[in-house]
C-alpha atoms as a PDB file:
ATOM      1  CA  UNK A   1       9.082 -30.112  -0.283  1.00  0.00           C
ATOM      2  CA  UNK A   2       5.213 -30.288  -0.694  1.00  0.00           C
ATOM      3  CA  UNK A   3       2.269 -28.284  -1.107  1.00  0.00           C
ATOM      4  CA  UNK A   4      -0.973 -28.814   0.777  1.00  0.00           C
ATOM      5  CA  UNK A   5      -4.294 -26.753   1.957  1.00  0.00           C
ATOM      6  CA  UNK A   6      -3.868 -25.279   5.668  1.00  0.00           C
ATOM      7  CA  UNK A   7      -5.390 -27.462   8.341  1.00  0.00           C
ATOM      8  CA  UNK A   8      -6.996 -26.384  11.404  1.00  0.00           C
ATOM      9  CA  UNK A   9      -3.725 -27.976  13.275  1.00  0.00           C
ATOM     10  CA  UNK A  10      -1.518 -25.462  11.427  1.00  0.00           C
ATOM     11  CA  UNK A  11      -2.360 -22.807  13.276  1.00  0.00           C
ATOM     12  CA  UNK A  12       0.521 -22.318  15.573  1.00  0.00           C
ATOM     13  CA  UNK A  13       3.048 -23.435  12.613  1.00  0.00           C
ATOM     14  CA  UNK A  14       1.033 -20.804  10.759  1.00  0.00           C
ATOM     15  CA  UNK A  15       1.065 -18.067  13.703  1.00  0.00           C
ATOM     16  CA  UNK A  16       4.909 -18.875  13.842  1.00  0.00           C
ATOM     17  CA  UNK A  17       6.072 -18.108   9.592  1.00  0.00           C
ATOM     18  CA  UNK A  18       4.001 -15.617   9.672  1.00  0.00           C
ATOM     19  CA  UNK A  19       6.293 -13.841  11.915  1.00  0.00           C
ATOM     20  CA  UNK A  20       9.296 -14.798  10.746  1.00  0.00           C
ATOM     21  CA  UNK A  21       8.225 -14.053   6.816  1.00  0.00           C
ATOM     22  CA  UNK A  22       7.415 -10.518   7.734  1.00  0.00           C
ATOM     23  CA  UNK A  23      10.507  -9.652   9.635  1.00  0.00           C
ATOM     24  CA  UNK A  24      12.141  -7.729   7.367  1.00  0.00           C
ATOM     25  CA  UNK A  25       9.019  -6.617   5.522  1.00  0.00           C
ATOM     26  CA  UNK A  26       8.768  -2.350   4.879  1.00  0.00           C
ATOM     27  CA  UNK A  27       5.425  -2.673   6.918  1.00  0.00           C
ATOM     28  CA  UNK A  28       6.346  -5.126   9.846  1.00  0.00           C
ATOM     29  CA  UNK A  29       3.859  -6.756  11.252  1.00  0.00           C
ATOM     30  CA  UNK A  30       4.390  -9.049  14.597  1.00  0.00           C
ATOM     31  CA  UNK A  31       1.017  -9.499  16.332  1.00  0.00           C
ATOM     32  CA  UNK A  32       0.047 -11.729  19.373  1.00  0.00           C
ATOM     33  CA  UNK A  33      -1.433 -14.688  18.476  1.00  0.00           C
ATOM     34  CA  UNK A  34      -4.931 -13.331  19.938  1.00  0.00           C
ATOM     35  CA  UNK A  35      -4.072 -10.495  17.323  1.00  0.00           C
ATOM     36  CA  UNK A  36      -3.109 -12.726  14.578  1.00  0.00           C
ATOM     37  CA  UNK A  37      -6.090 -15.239  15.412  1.00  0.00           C
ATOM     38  CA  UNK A  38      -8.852 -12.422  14.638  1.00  0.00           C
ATOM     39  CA  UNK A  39      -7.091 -11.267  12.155  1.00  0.00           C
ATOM     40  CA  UNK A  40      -7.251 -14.889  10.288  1.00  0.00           C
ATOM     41  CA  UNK A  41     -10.990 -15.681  11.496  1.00  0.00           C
ATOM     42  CA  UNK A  42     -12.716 -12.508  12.285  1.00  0.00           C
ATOM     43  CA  UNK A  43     -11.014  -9.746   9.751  1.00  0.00           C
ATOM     44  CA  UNK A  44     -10.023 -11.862   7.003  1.00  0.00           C
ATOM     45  CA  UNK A  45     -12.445 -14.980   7.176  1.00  0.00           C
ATOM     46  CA  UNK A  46     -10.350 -17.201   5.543  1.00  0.00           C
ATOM     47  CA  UNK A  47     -11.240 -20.304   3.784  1.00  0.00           C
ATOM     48  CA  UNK A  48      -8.947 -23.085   4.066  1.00  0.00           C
ATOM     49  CA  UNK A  49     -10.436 -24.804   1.125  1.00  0.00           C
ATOM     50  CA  UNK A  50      -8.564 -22.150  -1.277  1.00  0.00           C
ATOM     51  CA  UNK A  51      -5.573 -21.046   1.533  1.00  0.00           C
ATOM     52  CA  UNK A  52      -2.132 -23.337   0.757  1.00  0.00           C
ATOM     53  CA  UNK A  53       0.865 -23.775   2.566  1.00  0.00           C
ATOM     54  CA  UNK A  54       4.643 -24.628   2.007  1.00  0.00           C
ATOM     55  CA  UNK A  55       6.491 -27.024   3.172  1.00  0.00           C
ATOM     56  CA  UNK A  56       9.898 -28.130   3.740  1.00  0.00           C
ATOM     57  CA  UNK A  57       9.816 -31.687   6.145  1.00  0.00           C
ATOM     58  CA  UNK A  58       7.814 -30.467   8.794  1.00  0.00           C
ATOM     59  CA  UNK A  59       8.613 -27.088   8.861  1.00  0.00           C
ATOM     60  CA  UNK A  60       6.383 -24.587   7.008  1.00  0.00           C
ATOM     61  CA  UNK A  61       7.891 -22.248   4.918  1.00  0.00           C
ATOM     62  CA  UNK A  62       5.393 -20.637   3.499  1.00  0.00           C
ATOM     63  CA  UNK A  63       1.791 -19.927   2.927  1.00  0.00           C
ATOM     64  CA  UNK A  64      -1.011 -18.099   1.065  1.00  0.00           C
ATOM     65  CA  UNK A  65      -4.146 -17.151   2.982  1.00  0.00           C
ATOM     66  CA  UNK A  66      -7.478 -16.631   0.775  1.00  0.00           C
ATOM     67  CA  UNK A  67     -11.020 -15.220   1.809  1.00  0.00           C
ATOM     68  CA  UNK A  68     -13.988 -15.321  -0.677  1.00  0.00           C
ATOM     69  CA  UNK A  69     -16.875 -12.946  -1.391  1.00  0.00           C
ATOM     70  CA  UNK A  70     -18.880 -11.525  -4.303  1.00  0.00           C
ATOM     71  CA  UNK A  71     -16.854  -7.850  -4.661  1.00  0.00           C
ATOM     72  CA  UNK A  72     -17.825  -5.819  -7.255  1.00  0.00           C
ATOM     73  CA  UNK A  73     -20.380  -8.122  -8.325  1.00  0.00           C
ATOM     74  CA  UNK A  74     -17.711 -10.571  -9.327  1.00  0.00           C
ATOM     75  CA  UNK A  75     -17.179 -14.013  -7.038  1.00  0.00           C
ATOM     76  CA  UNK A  76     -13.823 -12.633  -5.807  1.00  0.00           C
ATOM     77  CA  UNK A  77     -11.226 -14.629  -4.103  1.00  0.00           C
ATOM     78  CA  UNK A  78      -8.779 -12.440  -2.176  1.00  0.00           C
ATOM     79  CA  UNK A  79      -5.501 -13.324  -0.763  1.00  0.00           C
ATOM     80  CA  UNK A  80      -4.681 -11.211   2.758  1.00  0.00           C
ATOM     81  CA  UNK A  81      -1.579 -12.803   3.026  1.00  0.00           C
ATOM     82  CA  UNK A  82       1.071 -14.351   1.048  1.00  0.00           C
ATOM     83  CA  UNK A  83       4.870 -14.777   3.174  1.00  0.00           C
ATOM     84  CA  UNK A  84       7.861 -17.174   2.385  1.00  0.00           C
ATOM     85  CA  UNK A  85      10.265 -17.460   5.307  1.00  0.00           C
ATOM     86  CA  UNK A  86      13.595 -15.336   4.130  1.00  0.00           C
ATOM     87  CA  UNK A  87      15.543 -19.056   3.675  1.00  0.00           C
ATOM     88  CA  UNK A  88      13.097 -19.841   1.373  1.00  0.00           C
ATOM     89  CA  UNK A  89      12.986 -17.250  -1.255  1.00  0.00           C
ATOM     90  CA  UNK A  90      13.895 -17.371  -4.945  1.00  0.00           C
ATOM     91  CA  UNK A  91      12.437 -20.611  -4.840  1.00  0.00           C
ATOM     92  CA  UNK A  92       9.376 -20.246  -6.673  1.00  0.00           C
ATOM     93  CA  UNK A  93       7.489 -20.857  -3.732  1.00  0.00           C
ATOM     94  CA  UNK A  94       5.027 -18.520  -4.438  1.00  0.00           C
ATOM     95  CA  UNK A  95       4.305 -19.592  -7.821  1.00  0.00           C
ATOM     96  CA  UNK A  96       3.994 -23.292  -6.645  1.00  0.00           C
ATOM     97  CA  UNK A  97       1.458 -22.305  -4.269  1.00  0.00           C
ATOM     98  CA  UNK A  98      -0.464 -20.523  -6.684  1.00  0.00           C
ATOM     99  CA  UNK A  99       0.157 -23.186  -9.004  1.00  0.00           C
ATOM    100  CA  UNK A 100      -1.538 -25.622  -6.496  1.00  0.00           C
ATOM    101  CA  UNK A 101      -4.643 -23.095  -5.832  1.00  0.00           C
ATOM    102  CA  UNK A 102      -5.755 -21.794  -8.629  1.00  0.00           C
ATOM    103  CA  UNK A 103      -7.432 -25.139 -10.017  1.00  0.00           C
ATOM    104  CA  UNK A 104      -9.206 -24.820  -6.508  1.00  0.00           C
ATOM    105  CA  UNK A 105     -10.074 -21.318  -6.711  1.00  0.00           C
ATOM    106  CA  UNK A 106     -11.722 -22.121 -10.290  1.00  0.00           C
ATOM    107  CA  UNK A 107     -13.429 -24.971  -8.427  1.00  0.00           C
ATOM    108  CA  UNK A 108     -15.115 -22.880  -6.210  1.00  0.00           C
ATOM    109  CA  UNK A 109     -16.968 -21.127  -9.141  1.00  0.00           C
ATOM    110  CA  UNK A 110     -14.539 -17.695  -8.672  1.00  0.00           C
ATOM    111  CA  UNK A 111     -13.712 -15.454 -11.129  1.00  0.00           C
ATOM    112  CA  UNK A 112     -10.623 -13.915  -9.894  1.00  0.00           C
ATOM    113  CA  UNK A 113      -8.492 -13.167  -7.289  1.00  0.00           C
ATOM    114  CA  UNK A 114      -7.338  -9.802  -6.071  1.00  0.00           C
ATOM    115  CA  UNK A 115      -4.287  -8.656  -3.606  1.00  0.00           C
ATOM    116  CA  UNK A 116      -2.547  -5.814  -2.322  1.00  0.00           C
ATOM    117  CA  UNK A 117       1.156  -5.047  -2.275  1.00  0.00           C
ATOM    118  CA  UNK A 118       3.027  -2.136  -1.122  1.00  0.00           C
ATOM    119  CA  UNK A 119       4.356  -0.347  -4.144  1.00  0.00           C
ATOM    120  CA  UNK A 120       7.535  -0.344  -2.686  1.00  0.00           C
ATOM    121  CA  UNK A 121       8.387  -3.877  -3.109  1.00  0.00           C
ATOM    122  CA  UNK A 122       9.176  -4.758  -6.361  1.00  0.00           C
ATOM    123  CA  UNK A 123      10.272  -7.781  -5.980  1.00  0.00           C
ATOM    124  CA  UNK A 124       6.722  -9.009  -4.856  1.00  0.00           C
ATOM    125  CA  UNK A 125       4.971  -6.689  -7.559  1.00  0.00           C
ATOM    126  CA  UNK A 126       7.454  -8.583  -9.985  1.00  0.00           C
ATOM    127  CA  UNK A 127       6.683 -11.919  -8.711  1.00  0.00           C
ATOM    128  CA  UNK A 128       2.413 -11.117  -9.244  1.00  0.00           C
ATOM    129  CA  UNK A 129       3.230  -9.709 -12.516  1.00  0.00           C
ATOM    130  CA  UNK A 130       4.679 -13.332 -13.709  1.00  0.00           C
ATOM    131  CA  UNK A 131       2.046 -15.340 -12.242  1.00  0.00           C
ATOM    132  CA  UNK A 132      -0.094 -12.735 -14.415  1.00  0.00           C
ATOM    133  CA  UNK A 133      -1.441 -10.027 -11.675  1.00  0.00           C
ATOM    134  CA  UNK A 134      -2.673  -6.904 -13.032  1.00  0.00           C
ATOM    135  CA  UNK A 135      -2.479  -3.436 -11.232  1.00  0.00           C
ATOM    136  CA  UNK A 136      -5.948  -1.739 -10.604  1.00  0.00           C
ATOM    137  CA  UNK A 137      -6.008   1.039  -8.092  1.00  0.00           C
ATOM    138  CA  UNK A 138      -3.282   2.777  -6.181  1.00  0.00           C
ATOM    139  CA  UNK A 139      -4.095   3.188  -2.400  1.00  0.00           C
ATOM    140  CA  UNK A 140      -3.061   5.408   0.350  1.00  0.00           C
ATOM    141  CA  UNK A 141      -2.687   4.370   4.071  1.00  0.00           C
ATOM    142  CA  UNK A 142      -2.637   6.691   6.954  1.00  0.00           C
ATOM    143  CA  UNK A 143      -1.700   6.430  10.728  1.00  0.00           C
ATOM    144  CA  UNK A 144      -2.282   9.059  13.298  1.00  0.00           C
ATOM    145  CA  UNK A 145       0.481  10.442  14.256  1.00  0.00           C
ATOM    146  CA  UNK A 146      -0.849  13.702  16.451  1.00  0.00           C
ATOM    147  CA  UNK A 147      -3.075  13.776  18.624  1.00  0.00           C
ATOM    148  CA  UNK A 148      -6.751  14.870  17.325  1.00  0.00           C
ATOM    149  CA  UNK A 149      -9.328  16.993  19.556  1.00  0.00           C
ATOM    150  CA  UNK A 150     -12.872  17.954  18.493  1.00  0.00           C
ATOM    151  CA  UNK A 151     -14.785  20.107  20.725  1.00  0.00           C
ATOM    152  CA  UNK A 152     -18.250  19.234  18.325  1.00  0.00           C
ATOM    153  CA  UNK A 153     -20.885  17.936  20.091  1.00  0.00           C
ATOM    154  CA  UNK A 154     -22.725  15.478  18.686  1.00  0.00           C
ATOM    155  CA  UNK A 155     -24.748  12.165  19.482  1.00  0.00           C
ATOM    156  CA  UNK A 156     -22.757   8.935  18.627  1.00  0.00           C
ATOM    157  CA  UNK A 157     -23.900   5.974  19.727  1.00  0.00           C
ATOM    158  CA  UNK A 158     -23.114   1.920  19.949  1.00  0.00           C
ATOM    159  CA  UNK A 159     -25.152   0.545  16.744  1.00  0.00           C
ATOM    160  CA  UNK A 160     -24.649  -2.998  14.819  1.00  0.00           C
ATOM    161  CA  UNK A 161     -23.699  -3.512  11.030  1.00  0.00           C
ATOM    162  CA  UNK A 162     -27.483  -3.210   9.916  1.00  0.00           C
ATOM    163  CA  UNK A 163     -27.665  -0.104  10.680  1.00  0.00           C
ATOM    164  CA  UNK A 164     -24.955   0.995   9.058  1.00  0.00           C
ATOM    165  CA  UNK A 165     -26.233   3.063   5.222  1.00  0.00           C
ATOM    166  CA  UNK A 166     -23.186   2.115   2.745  1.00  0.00           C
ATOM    167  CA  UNK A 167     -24.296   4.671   0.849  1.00  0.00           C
ATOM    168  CA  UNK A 168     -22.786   7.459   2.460  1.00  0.00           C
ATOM    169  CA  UNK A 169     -19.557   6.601   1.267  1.00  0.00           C
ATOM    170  CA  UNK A 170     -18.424   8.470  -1.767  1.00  0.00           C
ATOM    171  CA  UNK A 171     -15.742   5.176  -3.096  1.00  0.00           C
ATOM    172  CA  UNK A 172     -15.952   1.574  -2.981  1.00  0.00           C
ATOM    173  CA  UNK A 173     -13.259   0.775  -0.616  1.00  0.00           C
ATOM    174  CA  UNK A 174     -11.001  -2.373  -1.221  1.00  0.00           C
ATOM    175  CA  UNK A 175     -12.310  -6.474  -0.832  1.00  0.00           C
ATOM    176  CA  UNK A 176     -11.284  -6.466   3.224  1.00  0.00           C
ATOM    177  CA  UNK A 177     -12.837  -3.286   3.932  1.00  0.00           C
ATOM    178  CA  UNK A 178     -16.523  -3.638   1.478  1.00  0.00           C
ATOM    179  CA  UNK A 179     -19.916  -3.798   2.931  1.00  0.00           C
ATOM    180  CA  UNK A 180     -20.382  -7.829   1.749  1.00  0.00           C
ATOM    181  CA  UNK A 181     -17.265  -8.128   3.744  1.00  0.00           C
ATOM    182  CA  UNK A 182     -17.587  -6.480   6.949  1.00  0.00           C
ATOM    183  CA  UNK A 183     -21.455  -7.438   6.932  1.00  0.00           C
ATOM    184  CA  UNK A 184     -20.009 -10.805   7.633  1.00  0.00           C
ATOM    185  CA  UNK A 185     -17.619  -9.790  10.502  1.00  0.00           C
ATOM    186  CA  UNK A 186     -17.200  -8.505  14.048  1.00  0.00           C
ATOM    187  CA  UNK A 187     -16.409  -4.950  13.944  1.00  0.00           C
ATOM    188  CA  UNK A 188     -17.999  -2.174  16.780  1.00  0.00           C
ATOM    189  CA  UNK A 189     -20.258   0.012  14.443  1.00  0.00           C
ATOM    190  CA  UNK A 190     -20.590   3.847  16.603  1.00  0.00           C
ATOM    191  CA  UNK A 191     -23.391   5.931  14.351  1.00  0.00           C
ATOM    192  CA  UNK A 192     -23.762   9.925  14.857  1.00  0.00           C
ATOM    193  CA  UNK A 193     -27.027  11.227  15.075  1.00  0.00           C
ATOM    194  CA  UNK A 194     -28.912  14.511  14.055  1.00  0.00           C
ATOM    195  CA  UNK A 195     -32.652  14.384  15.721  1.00  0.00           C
ATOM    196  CA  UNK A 196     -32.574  10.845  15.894  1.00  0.00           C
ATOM    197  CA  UNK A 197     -31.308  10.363  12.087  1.00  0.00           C
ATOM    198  CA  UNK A 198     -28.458   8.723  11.326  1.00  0.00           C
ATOM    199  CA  UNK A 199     -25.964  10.991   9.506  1.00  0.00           C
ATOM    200  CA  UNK A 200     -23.141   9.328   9.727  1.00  0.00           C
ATOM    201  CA  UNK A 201     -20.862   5.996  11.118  1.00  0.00           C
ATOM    202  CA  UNK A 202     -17.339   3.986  11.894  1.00  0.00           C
ATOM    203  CA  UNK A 203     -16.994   1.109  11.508  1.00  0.00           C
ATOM    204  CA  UNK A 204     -13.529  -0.224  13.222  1.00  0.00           C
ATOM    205  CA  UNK A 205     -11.394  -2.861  15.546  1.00  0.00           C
ATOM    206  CA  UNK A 206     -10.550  -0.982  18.472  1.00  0.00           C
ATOM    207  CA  UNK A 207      -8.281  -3.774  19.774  1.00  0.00           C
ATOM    208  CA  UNK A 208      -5.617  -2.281  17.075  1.00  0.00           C
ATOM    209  CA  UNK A 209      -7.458   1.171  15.986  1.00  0.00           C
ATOM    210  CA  UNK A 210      -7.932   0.180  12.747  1.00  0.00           C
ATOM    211  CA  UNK A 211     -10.638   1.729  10.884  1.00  0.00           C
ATOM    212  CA  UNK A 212     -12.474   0.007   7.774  1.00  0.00           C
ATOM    213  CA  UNK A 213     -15.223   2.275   6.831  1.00  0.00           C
ATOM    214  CA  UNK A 214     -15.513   6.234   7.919  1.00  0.00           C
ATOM    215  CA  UNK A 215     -18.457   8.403   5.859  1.00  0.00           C
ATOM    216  CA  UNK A 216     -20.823  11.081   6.208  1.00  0.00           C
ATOM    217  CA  UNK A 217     -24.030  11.423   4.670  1.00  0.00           C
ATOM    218  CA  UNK A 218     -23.537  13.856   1.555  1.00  0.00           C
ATOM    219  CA  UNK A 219     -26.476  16.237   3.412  1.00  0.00           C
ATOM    220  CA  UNK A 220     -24.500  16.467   6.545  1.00  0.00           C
ATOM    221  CA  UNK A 221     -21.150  17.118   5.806  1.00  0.00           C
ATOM    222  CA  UNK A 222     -19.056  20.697   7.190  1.00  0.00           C
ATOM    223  CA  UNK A 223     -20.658  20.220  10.571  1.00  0.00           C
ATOM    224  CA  UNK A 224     -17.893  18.488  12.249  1.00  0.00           C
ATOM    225  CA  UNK A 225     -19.644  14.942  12.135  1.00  0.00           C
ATOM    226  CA  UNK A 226     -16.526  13.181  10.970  1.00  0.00           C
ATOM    227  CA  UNK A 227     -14.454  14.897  13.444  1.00  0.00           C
ATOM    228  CA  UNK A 228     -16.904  14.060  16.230  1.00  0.00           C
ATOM    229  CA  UNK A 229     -16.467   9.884  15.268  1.00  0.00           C
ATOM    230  CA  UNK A 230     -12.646   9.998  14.934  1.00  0.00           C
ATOM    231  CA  UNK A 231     -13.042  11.300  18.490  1.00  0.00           C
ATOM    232  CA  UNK A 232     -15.066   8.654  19.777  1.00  0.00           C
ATOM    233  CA  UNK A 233     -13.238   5.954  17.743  1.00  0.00           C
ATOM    234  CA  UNK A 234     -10.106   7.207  19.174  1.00  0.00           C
ATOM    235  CA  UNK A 235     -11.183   7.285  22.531  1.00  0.00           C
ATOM    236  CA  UNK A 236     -12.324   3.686  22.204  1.00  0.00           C
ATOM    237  CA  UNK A 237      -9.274   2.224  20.607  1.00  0.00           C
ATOM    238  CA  UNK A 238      -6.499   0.522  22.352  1.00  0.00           C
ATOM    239  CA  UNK A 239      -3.812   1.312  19.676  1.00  0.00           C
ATOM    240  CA  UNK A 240      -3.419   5.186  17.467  1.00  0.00           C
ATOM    241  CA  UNK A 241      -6.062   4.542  14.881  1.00  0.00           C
ATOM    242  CA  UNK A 242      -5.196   3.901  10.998  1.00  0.00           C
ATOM    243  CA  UNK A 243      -6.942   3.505   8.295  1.00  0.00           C
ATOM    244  CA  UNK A 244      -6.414   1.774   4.885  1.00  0.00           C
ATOM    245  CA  UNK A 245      -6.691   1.255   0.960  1.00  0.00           C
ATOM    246  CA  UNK A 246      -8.036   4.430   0.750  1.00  0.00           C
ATOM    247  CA  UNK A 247      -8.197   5.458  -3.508  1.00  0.00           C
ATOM    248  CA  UNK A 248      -5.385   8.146  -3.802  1.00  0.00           C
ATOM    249  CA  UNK A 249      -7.777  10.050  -6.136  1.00  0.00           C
ATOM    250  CA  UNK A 250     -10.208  10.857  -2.984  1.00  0.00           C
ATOM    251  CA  UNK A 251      -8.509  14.041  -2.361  1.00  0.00           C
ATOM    252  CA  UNK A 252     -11.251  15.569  -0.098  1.00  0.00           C
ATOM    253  CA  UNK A 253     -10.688  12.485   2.074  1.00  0.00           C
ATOM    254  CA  UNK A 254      -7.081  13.075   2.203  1.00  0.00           C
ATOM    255  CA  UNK A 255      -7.719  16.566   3.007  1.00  0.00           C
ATOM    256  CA  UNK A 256      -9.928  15.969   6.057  1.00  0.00           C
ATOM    257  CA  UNK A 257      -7.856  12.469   7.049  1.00  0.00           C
ATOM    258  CA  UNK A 258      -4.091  15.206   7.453  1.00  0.00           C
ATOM    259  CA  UNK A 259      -6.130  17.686   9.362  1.00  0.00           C
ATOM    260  CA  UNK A 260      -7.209  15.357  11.478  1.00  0.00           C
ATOM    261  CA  UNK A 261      -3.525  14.209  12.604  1.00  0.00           C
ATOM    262  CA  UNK A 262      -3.322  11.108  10.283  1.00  0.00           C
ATOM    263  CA  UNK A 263      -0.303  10.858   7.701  1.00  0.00           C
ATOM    264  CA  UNK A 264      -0.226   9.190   4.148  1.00  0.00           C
ATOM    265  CA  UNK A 265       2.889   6.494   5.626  1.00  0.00           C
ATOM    266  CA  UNK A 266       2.319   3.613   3.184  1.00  0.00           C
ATOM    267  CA  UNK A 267       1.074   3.177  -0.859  1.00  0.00           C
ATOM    268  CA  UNK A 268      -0.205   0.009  -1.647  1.00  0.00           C
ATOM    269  CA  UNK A 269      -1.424  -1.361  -5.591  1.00  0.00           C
ATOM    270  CA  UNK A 270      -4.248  -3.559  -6.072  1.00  0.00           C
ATOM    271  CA  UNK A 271      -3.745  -6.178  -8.221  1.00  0.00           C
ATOM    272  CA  UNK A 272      -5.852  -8.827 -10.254  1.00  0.00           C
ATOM    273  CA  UNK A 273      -5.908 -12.051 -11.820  1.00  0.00           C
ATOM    274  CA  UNK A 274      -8.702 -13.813 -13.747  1.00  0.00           C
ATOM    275  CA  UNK A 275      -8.915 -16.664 -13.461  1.00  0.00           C
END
């Protein structure tokens, strides 16, 4: 059994224990491997120079996937994705990989690395709190689950991630979802506008429906503006739309997020390590 970075040959090995690792997880995830190749390279931007994978002969059995951005003002490295295929638990696989990456991580000048877990599974939360994770924030995820009509009227248009002002949003949201990250990705950006101002913007994949960044500008709120994006970003979305990570102490959010047909389905912690 050895340890090793991922190599742009492991991607089909990697497509393949990914699915198999998250089987039997509370939130299953099977993508395509179009799905799970943006994902990797357009959502998460992972760096292979901090990502590490397991393995057992030629079979991988594991793997932790890392991105890297300043967050927070902090050089942040973030793992989107740690799985160990179910044969392989117990086997302090995880803590081998990390093991393996930190000295790599410290290489690369960062300062810690953040997760998320769903609170749900302990024996993961356990695991982080060995290698010496600490919890942060407590999130809420929602999914729509009825269907959502607006009869507001208002202009949204196509715009691009320059457009977008961050500063409408009332909470930082979490490392995947934060203005340094998403100005370095490939997410459809629709804007609403009041006489040619912008009040207001999504930012989402419509490929899956899931939405990163939804805000209002403080000035403009009670009209209906949030409504009138959900519309459009439903409308463009191949998949019900969800949303993630969002704080659970951003209870007006919550409020406007249930009467627009999403439910609170998932909890997830953040967690950190310094490194």
């Amino acid at each position: 059994m050895n340890v090793r970075l991922i190599s742009e040959g492991d991607f089909e090995k990697l497509f393949d224990t990914f699915k198999a690792a998250f089987t039997d997880n509370e939130v299953r995830f099977q993508p395509s491997s179009q799905d799970f190749s943006y994902r990797l390279h357009k959502k998460l931007l992972f760096n292979r120079d901090i990502s590490a994978a397991f393995f057992d002969g030629d079979q991988m059995t594991g793997f932790i996937l890392h991105s890297s951005n300043l967050y927070q003002g902090i050089p942040t490295a973030y793992n989107g994705g740690t799985g160990v295929l179910p044969g392989f638990r117990n086997q302090k696989t995880a803590e081998s990989m990390y093991e393996f990456l930190i000295p790599k991580i410290q290489q690369k000048f960062l300062a810690r690395i953040l997760l998320e877990v769903v609170e749900n599974n302990q024996k993961a939360i356990s695991l982080y709190e060995k290698i010496g994770f600490n919890f942060k924030r407590r999130f809420h995820c929602y999914k729509m689950t009825e269907a959502f009509e607006s009869h507001v009227k208002f202009d949204i248009i196509e715009g691009s991630i320059t457009d977008v002002n961050f500063n409408f949003n009332d909470f930082e949201p979490s490392f995947i979802d934060s203005s340094e990250h998403l100005k370095r990705g490939y997410e459809k950006v629709l804007l609403a506008k009041e006489e040619n101002e912008t009040v207001g913007y999504v930012i989402f994949q419509p490929h899956i429906g899931r939405i990163s960044q939804l805000a209002v500008d403080r000035m403009h709120r009670q009209k209906g503006i949030g409504e009138a994006l959900l519309m459009q970003t439903q409308k463009q979305s191949e998949k019900r739309l969800t949303i993630m990570n969002i704080p659970e102490d951003e209870v007006g959010f919550d409020v406007f997020l249930k009467r627009c047909g999403f439910q609170n389905q998932v909890n997830q912690y953040e967690m950190e390590l310094i490194i």
